[in-house]
Protein backbone atom coordinates (compact mmCIF):
# COMPACT_ATOMS: atom_id res chain seq x y z
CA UNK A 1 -7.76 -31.35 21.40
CA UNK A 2 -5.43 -30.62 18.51
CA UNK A 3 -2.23 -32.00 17.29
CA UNK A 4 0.66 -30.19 15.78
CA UNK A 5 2.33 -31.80 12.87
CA UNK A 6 5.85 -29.47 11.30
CA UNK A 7 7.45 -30.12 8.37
CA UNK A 8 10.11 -28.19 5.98
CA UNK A 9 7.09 -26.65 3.69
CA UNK A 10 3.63 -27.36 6.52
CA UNK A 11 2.15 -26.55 9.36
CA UNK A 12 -0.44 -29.17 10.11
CA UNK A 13 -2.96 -28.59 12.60
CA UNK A 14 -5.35 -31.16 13.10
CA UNK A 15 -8.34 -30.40 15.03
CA UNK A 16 -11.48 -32.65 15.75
CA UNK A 17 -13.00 -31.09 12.08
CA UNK A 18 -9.89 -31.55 10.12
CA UNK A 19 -6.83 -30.74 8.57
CA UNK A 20 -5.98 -27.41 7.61
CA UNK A 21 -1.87 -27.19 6.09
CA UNK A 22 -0.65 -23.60 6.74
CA UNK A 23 2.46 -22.37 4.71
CA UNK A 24 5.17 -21.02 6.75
CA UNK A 25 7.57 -20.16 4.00
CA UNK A 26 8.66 -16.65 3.44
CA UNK A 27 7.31 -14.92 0.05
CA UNK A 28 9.52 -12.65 -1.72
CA UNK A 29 8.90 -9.57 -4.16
CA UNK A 30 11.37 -7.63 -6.19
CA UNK A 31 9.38 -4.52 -6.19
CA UNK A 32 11.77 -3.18 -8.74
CA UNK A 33 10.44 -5.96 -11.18
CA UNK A 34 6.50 -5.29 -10.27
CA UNK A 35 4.86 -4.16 -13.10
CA UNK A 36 2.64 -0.75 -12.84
CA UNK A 37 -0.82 -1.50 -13.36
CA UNK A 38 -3.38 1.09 -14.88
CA UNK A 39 -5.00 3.78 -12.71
CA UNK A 40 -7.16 6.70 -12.58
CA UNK A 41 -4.41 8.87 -11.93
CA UNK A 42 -1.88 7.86 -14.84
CA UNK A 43 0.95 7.96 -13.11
CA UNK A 44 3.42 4.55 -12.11
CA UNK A 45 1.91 2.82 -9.17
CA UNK A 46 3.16 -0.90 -8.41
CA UNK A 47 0.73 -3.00 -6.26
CA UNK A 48 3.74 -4.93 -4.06
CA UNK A 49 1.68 -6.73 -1.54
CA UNK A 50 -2.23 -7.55 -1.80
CA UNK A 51 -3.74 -9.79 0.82
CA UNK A 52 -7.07 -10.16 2.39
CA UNK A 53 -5.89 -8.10 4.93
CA UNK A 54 -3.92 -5.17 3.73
CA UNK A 55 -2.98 -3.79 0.39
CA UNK A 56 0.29 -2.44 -0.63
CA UNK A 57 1.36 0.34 -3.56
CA UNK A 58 4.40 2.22 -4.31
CA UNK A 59 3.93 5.09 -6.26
CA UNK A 60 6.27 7.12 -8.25
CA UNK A 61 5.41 11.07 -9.31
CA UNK A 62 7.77 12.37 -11.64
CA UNK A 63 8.86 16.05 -11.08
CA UNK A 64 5.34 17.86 -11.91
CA UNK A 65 3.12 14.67 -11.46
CA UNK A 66 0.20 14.72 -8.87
CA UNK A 67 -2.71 12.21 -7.83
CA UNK A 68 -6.08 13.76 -8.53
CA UNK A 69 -7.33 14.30 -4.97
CA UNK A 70 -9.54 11.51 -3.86
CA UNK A 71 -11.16 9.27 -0.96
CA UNK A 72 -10.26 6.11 0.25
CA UNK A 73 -13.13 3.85 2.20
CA UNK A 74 -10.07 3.02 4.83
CA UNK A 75 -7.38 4.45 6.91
CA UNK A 76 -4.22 4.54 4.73
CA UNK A 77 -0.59 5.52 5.93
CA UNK A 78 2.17 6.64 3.30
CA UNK A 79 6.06 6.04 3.52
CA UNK A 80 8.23 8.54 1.77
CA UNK A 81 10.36 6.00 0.00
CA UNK A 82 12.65 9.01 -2.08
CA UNK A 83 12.34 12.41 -2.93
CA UNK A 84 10.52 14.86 -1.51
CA UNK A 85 6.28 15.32 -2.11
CA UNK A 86 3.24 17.42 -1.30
CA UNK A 87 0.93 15.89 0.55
CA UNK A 88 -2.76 17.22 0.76
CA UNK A 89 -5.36 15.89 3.49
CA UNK A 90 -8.19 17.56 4.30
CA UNK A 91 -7.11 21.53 4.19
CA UNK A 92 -3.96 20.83 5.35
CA UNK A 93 -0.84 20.68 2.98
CA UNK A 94 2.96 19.95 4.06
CA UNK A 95 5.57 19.16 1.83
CA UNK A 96 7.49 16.16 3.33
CA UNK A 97 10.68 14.25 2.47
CA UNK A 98 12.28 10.82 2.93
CA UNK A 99 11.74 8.73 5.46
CA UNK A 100 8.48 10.73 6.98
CA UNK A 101 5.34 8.50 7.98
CA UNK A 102 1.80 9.93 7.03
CA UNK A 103 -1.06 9.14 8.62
CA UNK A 104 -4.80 9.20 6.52
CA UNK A 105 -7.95 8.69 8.20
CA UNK A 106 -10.52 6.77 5.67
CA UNK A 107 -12.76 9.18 3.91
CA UNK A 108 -10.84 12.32 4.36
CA UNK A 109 -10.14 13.87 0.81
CA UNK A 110 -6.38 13.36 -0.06
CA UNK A 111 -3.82 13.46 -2.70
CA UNK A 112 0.44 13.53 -3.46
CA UNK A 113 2.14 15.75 -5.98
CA UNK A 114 5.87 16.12 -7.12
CA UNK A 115 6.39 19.67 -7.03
CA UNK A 116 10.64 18.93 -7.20
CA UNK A 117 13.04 18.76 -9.66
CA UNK A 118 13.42 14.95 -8.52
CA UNK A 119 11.85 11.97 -8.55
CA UNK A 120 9.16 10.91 -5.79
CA UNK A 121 8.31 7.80 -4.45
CA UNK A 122 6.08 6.64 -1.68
CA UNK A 123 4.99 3.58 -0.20
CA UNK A 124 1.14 3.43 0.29
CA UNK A 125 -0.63 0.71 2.95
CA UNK A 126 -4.65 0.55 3.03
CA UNK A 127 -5.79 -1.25 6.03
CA UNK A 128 -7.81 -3.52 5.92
CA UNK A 129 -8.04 -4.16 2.24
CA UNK A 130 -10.62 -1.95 0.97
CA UNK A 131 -13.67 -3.78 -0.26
CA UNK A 132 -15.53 -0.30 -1.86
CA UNK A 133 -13.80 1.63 -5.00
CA UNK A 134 -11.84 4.78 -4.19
CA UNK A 135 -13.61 7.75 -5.22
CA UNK A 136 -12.35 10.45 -6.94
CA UNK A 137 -13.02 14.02 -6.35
């Protein structure tokens, strides 16, 4: 049997073992204000959201910028954010623009460049969380 306790910060749950407090607040992140953390590729990439579930990165390419290709251990899916990009997976290349969805299955060699005259940015979610390194190719 459990009991449900609510407050303005807490979720209580109280089973037979314990208490476990579960916060129900909403978190906030000015992505704008994330700094860009170092990377193989050199380029800005912003880790917004980083859980034990899911990671999170928006990268921006500057007009001539590219990821080196690479692997990910997990699927990953990429939201154009701005800008238009070319998008490599496997032996297929498209060049894509805002508001597209990608799809990446895990292992599958991959990469983004900015061939444009403008500035690119795209969302990037790995899921789950990868627990191995990227590789790069």
């Amino acid at each position: 049997m459990m009991h449900v306790i609510s407050t303005d910060f807490f979720i209580v749950v109280l089973p037979r073992s314990g208490i476990f407090p579960v916060e129900k607040s909403m978190k906030i992140t000015d992505v704008s204000k994330v700094v860009s953390g170092p990377n193989p590729h050199h380029v800005d990439a912003r880790k917004i959201y980083d859980s034990p579930h899911a990671m999170a990165v928006v990268i921006t390419l500057q007009p001539g910028e590219a990821l080196k290709k690479h692997i990910t251990p997990v699927d990953v899916f990429f939201y154009v954010l701005e800008g238009t990009g070319v998008v490599e997976i496997g032996d297929e290349k498209k060049t894509v623009g805002k508001d597209v969805l990608v799809e990446s299955p895990a292992r599958i060699p991959h990469r983004w460049s900015n061939e444009s005259p403008s500035v690119f940015r795209v969302l990037v979610v790995k899921v789950p969380k990868p627990t191995e390194e990227t590789k790069l190719l």
